[in-house]
Protein backbone atom coordinates (compact mmCIF):
# COMPACT_ATOMS: atom_id res chain seq x y z
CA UNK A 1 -116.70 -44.17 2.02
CA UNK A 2 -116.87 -44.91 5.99
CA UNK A 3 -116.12 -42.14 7.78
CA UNK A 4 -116.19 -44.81 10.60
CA UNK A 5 -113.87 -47.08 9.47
CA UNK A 6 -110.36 -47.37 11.75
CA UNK A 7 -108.43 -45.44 9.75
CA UNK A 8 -110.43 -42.79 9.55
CA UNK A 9 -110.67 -42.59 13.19
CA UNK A 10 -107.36 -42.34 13.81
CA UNK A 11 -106.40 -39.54 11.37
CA UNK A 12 -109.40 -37.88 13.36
CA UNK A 13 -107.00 -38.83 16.26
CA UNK A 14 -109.08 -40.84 18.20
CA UNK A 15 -107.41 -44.33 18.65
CA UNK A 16 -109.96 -47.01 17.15
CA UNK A 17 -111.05 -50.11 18.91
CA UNK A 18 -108.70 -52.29 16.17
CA UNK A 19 -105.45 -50.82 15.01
CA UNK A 20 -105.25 -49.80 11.51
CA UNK A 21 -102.94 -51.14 9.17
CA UNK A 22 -101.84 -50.66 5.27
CA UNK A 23 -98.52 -50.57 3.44
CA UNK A 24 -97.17 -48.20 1.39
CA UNK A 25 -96.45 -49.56 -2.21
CA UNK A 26 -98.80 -52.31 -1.41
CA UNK A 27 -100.35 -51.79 -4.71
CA UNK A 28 -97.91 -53.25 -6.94
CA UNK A 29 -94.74 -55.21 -7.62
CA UNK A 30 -94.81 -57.47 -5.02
CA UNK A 31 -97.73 -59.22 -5.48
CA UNK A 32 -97.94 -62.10 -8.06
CA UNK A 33 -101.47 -60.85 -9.69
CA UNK A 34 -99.99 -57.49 -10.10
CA UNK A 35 -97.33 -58.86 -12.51
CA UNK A 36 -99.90 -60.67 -14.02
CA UNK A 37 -101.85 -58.07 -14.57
CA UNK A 38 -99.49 -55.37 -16.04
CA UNK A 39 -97.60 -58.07 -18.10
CA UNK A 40 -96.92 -56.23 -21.37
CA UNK A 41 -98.04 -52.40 -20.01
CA UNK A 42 -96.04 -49.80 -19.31
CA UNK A 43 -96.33 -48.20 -15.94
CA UNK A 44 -97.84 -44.77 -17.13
CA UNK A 45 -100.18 -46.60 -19.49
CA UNK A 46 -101.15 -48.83 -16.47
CA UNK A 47 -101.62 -45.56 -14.36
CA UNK A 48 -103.66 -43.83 -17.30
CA UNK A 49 -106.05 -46.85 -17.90
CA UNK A 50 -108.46 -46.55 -15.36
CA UNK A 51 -109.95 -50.37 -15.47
CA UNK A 52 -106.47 -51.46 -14.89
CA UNK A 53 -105.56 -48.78 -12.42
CA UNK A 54 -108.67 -49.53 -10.18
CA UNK A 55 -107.83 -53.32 -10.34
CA UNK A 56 -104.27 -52.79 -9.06
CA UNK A 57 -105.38 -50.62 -6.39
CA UNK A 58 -107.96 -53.16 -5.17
CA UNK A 59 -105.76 -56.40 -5.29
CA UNK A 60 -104.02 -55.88 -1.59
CA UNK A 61 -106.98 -55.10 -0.41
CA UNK A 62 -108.53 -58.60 -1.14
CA UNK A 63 -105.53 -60.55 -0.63
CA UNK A 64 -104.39 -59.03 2.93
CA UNK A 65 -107.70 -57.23 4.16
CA UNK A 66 -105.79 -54.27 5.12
CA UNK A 67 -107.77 -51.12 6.35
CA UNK A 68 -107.05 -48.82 3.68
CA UNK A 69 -106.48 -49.10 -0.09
CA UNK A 70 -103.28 -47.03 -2.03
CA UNK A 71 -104.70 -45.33 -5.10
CA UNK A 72 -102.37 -46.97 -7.58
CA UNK A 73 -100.26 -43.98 -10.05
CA UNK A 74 -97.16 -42.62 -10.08
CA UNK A 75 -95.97 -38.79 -8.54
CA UNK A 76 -95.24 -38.14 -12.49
CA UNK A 77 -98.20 -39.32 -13.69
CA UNK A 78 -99.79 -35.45 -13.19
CA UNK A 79 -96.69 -33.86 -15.08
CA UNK A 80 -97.25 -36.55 -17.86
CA UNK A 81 -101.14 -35.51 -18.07
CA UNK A 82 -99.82 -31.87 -18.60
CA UNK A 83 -98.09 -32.89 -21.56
CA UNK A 84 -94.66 -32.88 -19.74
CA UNK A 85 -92.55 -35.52 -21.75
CA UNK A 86 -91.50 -37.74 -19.17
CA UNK A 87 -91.00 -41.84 -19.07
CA UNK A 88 -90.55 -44.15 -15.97
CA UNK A 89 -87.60 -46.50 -17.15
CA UNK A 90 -87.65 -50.38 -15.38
CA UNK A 91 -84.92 -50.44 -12.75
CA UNK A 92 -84.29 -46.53 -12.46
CA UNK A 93 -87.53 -44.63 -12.28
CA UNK A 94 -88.62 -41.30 -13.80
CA UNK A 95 -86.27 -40.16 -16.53
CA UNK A 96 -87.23 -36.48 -17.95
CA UNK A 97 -86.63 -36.08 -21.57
CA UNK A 98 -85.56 -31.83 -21.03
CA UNK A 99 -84.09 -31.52 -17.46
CA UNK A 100 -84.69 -27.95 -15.82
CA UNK A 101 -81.27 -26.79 -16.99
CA UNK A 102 -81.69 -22.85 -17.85
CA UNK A 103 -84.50 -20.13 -18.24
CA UNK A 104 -86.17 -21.38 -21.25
CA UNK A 105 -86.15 -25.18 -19.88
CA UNK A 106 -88.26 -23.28 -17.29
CA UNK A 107 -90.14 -21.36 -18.82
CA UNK A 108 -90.90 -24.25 -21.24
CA UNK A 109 -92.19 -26.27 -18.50
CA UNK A 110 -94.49 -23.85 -16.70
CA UNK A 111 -96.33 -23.04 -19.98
CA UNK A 112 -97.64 -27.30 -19.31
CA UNK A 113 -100.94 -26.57 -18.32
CA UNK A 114 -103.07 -28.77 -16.63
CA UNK A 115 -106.58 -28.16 -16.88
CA UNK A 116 -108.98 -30.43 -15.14
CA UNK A 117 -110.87 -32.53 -17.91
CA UNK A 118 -106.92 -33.80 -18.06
CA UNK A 119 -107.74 -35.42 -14.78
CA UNK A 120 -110.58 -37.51 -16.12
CA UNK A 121 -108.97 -40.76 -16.53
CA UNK A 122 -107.91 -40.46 -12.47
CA UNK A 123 -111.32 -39.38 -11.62
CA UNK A 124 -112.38 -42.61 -13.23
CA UNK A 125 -109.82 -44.76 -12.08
CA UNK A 126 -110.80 -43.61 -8.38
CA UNK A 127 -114.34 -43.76 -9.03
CA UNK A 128 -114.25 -47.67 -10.28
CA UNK A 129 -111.74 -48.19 -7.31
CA UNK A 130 -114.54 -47.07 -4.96
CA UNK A 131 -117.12 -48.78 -6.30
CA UNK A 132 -115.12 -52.24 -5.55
CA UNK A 133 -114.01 -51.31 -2.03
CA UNK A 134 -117.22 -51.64 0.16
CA UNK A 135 -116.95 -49.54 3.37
CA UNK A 136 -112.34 -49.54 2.87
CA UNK A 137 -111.30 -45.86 2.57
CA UNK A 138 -109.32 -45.03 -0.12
CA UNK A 139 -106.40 -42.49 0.36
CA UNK A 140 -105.32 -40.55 -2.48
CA UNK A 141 -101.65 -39.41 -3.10
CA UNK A 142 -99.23 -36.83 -5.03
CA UNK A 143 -95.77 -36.14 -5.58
CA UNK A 144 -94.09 -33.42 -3.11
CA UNK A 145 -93.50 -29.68 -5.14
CA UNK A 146 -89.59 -30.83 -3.45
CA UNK A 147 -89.42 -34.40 -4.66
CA UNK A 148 -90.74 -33.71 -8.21
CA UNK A 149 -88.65 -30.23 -8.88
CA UNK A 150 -85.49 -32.81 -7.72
CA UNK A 151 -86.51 -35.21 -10.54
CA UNK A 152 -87.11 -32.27 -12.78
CA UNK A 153 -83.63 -30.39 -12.30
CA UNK A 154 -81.84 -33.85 -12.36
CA UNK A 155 -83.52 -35.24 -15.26
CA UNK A 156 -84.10 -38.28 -13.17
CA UNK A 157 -83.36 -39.96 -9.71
CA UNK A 158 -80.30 -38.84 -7.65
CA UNK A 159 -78.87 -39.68 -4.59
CA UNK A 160 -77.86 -36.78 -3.42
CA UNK A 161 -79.89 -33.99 -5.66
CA UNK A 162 -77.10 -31.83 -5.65
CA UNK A 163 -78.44 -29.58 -9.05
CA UNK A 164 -81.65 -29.27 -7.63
CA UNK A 165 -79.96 -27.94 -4.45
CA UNK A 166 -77.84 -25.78 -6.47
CA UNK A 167 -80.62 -24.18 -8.06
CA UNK A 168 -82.57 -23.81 -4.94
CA UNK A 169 -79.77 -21.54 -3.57
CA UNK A 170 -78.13 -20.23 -6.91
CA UNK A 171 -81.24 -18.82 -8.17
CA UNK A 172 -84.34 -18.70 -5.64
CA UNK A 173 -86.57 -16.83 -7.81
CA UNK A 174 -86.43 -19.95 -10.33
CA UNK A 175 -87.25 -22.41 -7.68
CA UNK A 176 -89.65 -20.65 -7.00
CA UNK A 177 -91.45 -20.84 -9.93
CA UNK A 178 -90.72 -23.98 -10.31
CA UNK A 179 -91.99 -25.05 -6.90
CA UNK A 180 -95.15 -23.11 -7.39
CA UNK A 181 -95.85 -24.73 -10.71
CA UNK A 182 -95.59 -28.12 -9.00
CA UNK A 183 -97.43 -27.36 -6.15
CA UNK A 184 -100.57 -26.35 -8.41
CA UNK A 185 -99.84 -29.77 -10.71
CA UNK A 186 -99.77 -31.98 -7.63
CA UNK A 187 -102.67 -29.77 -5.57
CA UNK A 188 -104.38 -30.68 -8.69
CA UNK A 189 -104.47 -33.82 -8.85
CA UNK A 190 -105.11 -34.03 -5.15
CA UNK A 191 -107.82 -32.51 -5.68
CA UNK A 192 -109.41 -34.50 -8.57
CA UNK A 193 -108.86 -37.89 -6.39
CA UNK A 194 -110.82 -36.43 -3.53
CA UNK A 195 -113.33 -35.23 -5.81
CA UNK A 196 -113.64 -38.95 -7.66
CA UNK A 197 -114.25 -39.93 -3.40
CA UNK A 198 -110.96 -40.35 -1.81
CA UNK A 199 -111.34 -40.37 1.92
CA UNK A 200 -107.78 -39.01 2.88
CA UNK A 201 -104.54 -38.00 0.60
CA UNK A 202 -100.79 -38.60 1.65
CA UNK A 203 -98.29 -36.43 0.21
CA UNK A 204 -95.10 -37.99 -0.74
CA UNK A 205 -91.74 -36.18 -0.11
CA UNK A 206 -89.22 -38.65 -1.06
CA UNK A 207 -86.25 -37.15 -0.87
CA UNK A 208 -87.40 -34.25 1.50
CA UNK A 209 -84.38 -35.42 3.65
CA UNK A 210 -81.63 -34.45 2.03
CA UNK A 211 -82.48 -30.58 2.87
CA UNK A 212 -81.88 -29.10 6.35
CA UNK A 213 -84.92 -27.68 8.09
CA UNK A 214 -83.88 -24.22 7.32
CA UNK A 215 -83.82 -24.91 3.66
CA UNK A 216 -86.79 -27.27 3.97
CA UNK A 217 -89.14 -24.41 5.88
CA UNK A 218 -87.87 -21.68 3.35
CA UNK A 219 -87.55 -23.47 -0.19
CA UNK A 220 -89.71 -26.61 0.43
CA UNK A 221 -92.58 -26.10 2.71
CA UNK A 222 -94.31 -23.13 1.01
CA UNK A 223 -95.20 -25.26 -1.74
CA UNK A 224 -96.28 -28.32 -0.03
CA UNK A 225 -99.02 -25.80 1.61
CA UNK A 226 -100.36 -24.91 -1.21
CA UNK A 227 -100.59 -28.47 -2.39
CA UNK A 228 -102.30 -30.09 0.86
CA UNK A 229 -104.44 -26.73 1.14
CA UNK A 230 -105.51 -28.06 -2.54
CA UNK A 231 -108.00 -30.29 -0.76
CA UNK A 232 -109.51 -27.42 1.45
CA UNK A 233 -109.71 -29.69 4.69
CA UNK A 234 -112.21 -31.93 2.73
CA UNK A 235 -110.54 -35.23 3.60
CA UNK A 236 -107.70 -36.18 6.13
CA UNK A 237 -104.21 -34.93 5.04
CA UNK A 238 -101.20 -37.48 5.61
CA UNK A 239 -97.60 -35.92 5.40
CA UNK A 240 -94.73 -38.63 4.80
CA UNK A 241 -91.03 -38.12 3.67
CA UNK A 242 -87.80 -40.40 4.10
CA UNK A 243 -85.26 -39.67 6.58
CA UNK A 244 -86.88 -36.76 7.68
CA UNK A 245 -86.31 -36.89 11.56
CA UNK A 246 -85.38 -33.13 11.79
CA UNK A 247 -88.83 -32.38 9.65
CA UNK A 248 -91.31 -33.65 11.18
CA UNK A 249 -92.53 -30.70 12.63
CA UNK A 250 -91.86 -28.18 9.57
CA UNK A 251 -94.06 -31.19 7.37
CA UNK A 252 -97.00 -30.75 10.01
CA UNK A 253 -96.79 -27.15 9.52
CA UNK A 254 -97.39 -27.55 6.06
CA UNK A 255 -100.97 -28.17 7.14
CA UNK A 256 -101.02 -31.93 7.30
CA UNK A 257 -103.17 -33.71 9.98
CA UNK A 258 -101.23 -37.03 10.46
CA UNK A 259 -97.44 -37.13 9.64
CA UNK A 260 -95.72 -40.88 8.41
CA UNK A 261 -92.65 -41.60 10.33
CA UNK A 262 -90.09 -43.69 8.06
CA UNK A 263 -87.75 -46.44 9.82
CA UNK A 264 -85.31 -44.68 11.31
CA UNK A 265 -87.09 -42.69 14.69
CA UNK A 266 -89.14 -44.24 17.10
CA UNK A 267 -92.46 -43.63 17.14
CA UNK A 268 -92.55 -42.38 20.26
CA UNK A 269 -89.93 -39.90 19.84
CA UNK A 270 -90.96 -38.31 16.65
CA UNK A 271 -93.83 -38.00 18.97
CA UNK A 272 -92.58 -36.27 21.61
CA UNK A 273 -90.89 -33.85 18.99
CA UNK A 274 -94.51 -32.54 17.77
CA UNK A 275 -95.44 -32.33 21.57
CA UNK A 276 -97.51 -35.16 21.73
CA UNK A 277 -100.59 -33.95 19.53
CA UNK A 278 -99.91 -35.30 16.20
CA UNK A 279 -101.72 -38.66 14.69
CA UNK A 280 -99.04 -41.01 13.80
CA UNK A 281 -98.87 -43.44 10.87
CA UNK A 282 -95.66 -45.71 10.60
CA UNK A 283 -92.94 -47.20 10.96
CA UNK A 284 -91.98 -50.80 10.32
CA UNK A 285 -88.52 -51.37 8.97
CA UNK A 286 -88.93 -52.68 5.19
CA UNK A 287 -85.73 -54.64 5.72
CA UNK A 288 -87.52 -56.75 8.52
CA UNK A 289 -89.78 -58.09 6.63
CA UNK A 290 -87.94 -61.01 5.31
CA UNK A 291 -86.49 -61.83 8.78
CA UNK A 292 -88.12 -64.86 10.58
CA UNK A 293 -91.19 -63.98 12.10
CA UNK A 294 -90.13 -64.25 15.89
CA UNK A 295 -87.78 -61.10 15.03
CA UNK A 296 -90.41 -59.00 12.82
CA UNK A 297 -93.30 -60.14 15.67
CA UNK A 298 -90.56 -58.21 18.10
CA UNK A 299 -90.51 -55.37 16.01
CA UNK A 300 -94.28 -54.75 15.76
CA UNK A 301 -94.36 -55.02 19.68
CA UNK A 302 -92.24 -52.60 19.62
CA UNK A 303 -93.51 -50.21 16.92
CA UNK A 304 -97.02 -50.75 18.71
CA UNK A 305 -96.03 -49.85 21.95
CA UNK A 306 -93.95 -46.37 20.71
CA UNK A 307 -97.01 -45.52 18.42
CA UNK A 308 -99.15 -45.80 21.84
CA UNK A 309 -97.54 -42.34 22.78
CA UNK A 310 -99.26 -40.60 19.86
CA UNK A 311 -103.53 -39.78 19.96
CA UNK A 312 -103.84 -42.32 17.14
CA UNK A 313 -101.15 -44.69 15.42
CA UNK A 314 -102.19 -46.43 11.52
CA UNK A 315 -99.29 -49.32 11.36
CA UNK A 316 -97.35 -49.11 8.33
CA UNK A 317 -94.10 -49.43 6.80
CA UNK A 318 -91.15 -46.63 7.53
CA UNK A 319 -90.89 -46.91 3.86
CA UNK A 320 -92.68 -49.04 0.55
CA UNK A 321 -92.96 -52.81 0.36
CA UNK A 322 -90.14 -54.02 -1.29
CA UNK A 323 -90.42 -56.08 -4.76
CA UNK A 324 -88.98 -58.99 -2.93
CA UNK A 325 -91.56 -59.14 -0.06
CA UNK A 326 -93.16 -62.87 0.43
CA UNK A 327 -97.21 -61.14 0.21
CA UNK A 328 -97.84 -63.98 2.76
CA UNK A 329 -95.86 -62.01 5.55
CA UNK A 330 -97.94 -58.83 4.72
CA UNK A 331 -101.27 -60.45 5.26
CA UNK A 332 -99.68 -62.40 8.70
CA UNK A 333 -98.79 -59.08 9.92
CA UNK A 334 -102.60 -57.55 9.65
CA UNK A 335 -104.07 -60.31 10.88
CA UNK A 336 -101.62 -59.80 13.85
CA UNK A 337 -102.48 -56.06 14.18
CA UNK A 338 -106.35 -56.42 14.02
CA UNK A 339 -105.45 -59.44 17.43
CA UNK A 340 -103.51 -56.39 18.90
């Protein structure tokens, strides 16, 4: 680890000499020696082997020299080491074999245990990842309590997580158990990254903006505090949900040093909203990345010049790389943003 490197600096908040740059879901489908790679594995056997895990989370790193590597997984994969039956079908995502639908679905769950020698395949997987990375932090990552409990009580993805908002309201006292739960699973396995020798750790919150900040701060936030607090202040803390303009300041307060901005707010205004104190890390539009370059080069000016309002800006997408992405226009925009 180089607790010099750019990135590191600028979760710190002190803007580094060369702006920072990585992508979220860089590790992964978009790549050509990724599918090559996991031809024939499933995704949770790909996440679970740690020789292949630590190969996928290195492969962006050599092709587009970006400052930071992804640890490659999945936000299930910690539910699945717990013995939670769970599967991650191609073209929808995580499908739950027994939704949270009543008391004993509950209660069924929450007896999943996840002790730490569960862990050990991650520990390695980070550990080999490290060893191949040279002086490039690697940032850890989990699952939001809010995200996963969604998945959970809709037995899969949703657009609109209307159960899981049902049952947040309907009957708080099992949400909250079923928050808490989740917020020790993914503080866990926080934790065992950092231990392996992660450098920082993002926490995911997918679908985080669907709730309004009153039901984020009261049903939501709790638990992602005692998932970042996991980590103890050990390593940098990133904060990131999707369409989450009205959050950004609850998600700090959740005890996260830097806070991911998706696509849809200027830098420089979600800025402004956490008076001006806040690292930022964001927020190129995914959808711009297949438009000619003379448009995207317009919209990194821009997304430069907004993240100059923050202490410390790491350039990244508002959202993941999508599957589609030419990898060629990823490594053209890093070697712009190390000229900038």
């Amino acid at each position: 680890m180089s607790t010099e490197s750019a990135l590191l600096q600028a979760y710190r908040g002190v803007r580094p000499e060369r702006l920072p740059v990585w992508f979220m879901r860089q590790a992964g489908r978009s790549l050509p020696e990724y599918k090559a790679t996991r031809a024939g594995t499933a995704m949770l056997d790909a996440c679970l082997t740690p020789d292949l895990a630590a190969e996928i989370t290195l492969q962006p790193v050599r092709r587009h020299g970006v400052d930071a590597a992804i640890f490659f997984s999945d936000i299930v994969v910690p539910l699945k080491l717990a013995g939670v039956d769970v599967d991650i079908v191609p073209g929808r995502g995580p499908v739950f074999a027994r939704p949270i639908r009543d008391a004993d679905d509950l209660a069924d769950l929450v007896a999943h245990d996840l002790p730490d020698d569960a862990l050990a395949p991650i520990e390695e997987a980070v550990a080999r990842t490290i060893a191949g990375l040279g002086d490039t932090p690697l940032i850890g990552f989990a699952g939001a309590p809010f995200t996963l409990a969604a998945y959970l009580v809709e037995g899969g993805p949703s657009k609109d997580q209307l159960r899981a908002r049902t049952l947040m309201h309907a009957d708080p006292e099992a949400w909250r158990t079923l928050a808490d739960y989740l917020a020790r699973i993914s503080g866990a396995f926080l934790r065992a990254q950092v231990r392996a020798g992660a450098s920082a750790v993002q926490l995911f919150d997918s679908w985080a903006g669907g709730l309004s900040e009153a039901d984020y701060r009261e049903h939501a936030l709790p638990a992602s505090t005692t998932a970042i607090a996991a980590v103890d202040g050990a390593v940098p803390a990133v904060h990131f949900g999707t369409g989450t303009a009205l959050l950004l300041g609850a998600m700090r307060d959740a005890g996260a040093d830097v806070i991911g901005v998706d696509h849809r707010v200027p830098l420089d205004r979600a800025s402004e909203v956490l008076g001006g104190t806040t690292p930022l890390q964001g927020n190129i539009d995914p959808a711009l990345l297949a438009a000619p370059w003379p448009v995207l080069e317009r919209h990194l000016e821009e997304v430069v010049a907004a993240g100059r309002a923050a202490p410390a800006h790491v350039l990244n997408l508002g959202h993941g790389v999508p599957p589609e992405t030419d990898p060629g226009v990823l490594t053209r925009i890093v070697e712009w943003a190390h000229r900038s």
